[in-house]
N, C-alpha and C. Protein backbone atom coordinates (compact mmCIF):
# COMPACT_ATOMS: atom_id res chain seq x y z
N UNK A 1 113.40 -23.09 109.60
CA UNK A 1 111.96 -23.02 109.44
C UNK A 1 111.60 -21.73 108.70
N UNK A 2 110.80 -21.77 107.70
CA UNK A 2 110.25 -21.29 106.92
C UNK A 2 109.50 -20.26 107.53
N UNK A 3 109.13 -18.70 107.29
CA UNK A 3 108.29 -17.81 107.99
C UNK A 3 107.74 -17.14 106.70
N UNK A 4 106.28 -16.95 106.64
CA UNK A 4 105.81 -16.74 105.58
C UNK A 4 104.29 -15.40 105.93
N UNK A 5 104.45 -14.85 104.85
CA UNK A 5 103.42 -13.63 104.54
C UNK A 5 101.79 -14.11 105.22
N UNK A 6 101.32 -12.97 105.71
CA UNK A 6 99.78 -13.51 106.26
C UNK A 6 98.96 -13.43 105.02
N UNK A 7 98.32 -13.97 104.05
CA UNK A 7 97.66 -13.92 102.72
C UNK A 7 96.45 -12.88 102.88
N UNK A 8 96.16 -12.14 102.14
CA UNK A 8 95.59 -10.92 102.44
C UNK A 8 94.67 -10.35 100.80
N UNK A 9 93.57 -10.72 100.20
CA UNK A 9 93.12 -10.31 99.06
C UNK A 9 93.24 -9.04 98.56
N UNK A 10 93.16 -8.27 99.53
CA UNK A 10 93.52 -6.31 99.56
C UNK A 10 95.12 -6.56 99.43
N UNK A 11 95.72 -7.24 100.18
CA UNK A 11 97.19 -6.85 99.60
C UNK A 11 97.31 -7.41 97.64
N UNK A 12 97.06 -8.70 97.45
CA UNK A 12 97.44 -8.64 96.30
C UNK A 12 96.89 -8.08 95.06
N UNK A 13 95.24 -7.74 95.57
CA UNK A 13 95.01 -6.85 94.48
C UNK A 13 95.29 -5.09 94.51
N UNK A 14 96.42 -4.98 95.22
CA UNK A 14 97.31 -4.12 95.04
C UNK A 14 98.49 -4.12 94.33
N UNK A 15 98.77 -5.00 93.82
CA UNK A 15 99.81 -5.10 93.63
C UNK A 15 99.15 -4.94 91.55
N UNK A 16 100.08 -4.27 90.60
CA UNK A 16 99.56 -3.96 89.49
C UNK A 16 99.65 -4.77 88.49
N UNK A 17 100.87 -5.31 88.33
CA UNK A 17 101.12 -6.27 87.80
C UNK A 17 101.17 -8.24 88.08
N UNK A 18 101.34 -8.70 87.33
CA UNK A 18 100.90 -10.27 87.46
C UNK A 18 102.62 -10.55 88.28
N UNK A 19 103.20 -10.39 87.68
CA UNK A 19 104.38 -10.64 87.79
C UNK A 19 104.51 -10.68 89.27
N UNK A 20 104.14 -8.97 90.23
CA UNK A 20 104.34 -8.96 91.40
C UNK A 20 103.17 -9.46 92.19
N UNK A 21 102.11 -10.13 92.07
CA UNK A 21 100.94 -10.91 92.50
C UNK A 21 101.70 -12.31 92.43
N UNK A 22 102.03 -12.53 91.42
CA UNK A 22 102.97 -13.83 91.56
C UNK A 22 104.31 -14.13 92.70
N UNK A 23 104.79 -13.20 92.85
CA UNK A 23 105.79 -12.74 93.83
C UNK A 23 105.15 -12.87 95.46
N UNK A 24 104.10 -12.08 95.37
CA UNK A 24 103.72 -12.27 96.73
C UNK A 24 103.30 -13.46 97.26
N UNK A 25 101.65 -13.90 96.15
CA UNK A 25 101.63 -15.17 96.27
C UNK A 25 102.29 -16.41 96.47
N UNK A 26 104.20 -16.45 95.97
CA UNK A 26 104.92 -17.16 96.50
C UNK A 26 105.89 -16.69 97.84
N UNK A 27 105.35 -15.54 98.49
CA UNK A 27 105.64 -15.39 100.09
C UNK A 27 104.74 -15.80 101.17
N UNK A 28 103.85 -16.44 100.54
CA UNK A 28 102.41 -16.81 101.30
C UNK A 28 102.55 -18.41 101.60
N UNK A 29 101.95 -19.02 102.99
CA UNK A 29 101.79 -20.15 102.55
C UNK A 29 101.23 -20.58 101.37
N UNK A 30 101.25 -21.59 100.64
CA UNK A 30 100.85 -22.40 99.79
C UNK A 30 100.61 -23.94 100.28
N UNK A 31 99.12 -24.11 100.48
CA UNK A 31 98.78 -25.42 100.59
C UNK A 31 98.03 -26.45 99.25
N UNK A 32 96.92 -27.56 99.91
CA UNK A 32 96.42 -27.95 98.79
C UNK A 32 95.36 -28.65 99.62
N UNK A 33 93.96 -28.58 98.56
CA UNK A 33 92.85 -28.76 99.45
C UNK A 33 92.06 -29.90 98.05
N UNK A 34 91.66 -30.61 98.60
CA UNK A 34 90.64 -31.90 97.86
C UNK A 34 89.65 -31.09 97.14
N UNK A 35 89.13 -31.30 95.87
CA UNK A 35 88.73 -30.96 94.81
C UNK A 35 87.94 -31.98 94.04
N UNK A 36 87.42 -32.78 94.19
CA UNK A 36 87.10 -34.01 93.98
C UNK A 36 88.09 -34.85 93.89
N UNK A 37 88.81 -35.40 92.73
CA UNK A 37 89.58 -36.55 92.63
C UNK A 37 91.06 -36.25 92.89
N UNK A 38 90.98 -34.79 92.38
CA UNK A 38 92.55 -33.74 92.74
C UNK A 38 92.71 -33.38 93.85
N UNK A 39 93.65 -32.75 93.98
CA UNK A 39 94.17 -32.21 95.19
C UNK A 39 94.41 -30.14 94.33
N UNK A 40 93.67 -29.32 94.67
CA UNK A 40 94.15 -27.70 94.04
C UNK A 40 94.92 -27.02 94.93
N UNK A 41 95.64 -26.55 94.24
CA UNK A 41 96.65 -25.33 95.47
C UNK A 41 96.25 -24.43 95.51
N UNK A 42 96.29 -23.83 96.93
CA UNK A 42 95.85 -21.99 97.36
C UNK A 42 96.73 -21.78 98.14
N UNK A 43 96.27 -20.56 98.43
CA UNK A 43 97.05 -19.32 99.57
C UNK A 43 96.04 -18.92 100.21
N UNK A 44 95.66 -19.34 101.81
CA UNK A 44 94.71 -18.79 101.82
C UNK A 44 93.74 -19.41 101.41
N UNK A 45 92.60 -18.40 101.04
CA UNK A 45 91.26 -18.57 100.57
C UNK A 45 90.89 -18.50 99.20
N UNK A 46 92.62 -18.23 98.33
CA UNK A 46 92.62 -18.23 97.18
C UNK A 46 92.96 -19.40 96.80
N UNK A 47 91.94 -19.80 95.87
CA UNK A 47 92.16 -20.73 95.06
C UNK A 47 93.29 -20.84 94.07
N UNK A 48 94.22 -21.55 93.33
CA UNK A 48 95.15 -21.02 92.50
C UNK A 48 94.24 -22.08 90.91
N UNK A 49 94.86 -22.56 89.94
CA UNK A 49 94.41 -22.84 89.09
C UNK A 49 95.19 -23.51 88.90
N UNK A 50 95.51 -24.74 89.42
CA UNK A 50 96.08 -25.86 89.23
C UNK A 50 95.97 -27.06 90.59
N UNK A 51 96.24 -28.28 89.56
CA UNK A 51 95.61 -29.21 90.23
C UNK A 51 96.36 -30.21 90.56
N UNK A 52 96.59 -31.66 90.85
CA UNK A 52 97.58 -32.59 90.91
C UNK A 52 97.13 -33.77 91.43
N UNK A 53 97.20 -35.10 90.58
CA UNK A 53 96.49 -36.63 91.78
C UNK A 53 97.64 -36.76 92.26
N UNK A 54 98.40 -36.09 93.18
CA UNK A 54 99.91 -36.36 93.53
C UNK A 54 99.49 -35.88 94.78
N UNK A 55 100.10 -36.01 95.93
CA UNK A 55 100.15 -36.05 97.06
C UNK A 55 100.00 -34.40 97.77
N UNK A 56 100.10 -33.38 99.04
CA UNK A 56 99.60 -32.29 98.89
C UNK A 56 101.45 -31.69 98.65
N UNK A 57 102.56 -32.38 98.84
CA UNK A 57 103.72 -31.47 98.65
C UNK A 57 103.54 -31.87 97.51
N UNK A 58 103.59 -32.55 96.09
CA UNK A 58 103.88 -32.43 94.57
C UNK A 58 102.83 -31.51 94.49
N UNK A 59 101.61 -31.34 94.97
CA UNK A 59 100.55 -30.26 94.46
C UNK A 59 101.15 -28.91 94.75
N UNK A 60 101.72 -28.71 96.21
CA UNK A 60 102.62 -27.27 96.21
C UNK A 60 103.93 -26.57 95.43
N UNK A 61 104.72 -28.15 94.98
CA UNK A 61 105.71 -27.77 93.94
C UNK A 61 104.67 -27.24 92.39
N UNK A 62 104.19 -28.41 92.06
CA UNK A 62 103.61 -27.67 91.16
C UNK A 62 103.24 -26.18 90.81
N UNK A 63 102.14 -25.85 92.17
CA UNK A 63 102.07 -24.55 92.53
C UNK A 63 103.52 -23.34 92.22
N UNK A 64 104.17 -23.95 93.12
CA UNK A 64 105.13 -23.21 93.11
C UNK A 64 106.14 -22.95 91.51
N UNK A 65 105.75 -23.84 90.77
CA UNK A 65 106.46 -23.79 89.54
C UNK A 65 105.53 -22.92 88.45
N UNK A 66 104.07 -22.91 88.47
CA UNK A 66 103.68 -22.50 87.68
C UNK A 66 103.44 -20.64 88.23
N UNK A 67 103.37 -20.56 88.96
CA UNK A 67 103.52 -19.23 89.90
C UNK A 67 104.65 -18.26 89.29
N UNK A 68 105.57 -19.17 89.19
CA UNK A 68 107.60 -18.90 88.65
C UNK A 68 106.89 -18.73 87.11
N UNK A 69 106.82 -19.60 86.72
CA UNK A 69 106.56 -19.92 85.03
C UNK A 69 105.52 -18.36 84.65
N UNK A 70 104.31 -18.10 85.34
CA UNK A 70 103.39 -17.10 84.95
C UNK A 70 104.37 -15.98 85.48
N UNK A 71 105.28 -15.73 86.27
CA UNK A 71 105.75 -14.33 86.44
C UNK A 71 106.63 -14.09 85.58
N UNK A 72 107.46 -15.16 85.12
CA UNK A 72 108.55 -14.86 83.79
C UNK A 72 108.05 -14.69 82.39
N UNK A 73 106.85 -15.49 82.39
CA UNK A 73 106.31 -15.64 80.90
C UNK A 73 105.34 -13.80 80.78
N UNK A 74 104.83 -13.09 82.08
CA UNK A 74 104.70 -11.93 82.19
C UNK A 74 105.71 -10.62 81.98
N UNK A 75 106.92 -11.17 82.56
CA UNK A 75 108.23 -10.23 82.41
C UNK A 75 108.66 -10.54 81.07
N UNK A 76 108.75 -11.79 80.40
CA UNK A 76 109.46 -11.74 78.99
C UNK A 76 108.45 -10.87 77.89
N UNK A 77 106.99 -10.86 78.16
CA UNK A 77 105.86 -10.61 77.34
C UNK A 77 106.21 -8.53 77.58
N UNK A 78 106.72 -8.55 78.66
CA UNK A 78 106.38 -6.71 78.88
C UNK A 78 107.75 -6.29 78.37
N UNK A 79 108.86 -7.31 78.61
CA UNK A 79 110.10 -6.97 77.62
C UNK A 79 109.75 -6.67 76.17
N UNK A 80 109.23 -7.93 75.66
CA UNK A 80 109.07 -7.92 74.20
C UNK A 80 108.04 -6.35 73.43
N UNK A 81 107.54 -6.15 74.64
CA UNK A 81 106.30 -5.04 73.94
C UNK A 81 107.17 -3.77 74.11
N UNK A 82 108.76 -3.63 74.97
CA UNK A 82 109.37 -2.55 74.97
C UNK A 82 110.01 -2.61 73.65
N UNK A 83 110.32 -3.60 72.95
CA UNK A 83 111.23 -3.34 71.94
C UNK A 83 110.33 -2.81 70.84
C-alpha cells in the first residue's frame, strides 16, 4: 500500500522550479473529479490541467504521465539554455 504526501499549496509554491512542483505533485494523492462531460485530475484542491472521458484510474495515469512529461520537457529546456 501506497503512502502518500499531505497536499499543501504553501509547500509547492515553495518549491522554485516546475520540475520540483512536478515531483512533489507526484508524491501527493492524485485523484479525478467530474468536470462536466470529463473527468480532471487534482491533488488536493489543486486542479491539474488535464482531462479524460476515461474512467477516474485512466484520468490519474494520464495525470501521472503528463506531470513526468512537464518535468523532463523542464529539465531538457534548462539543459539546453546551459549550453
Amino acid at each position: 500500500m501506497s503512502t502518500y504526501q499531505a497536499f499543501s499549496r504553501e509547500t509547492l509554491s515553495s518549491f522554485k522550479t516546475l520540475a520540483e512542483q512536478c515531483r512533489y505533485l507526484l508524491s501527493c494523492k492524485i485523484s479525478a473529479t467530474a468536470n462536466g462531460k470529463a473527468l480532471q485530475a487534482r491533488v488536493g484542491d489543486f486542479l491539474l490541467p488535464v482531462f479524460c472521458n476515461g474512467d477516474e484510474y485512466q484520468t490519474i495515469q494520464k495525470a501521472v504521465f503528463w506531470l513526468k512529461t512537464q518535468a523532463v520537457n523542464y529539465l531538457n529546456a534548462a539543459k539546453q539554455q546551459e549550453i
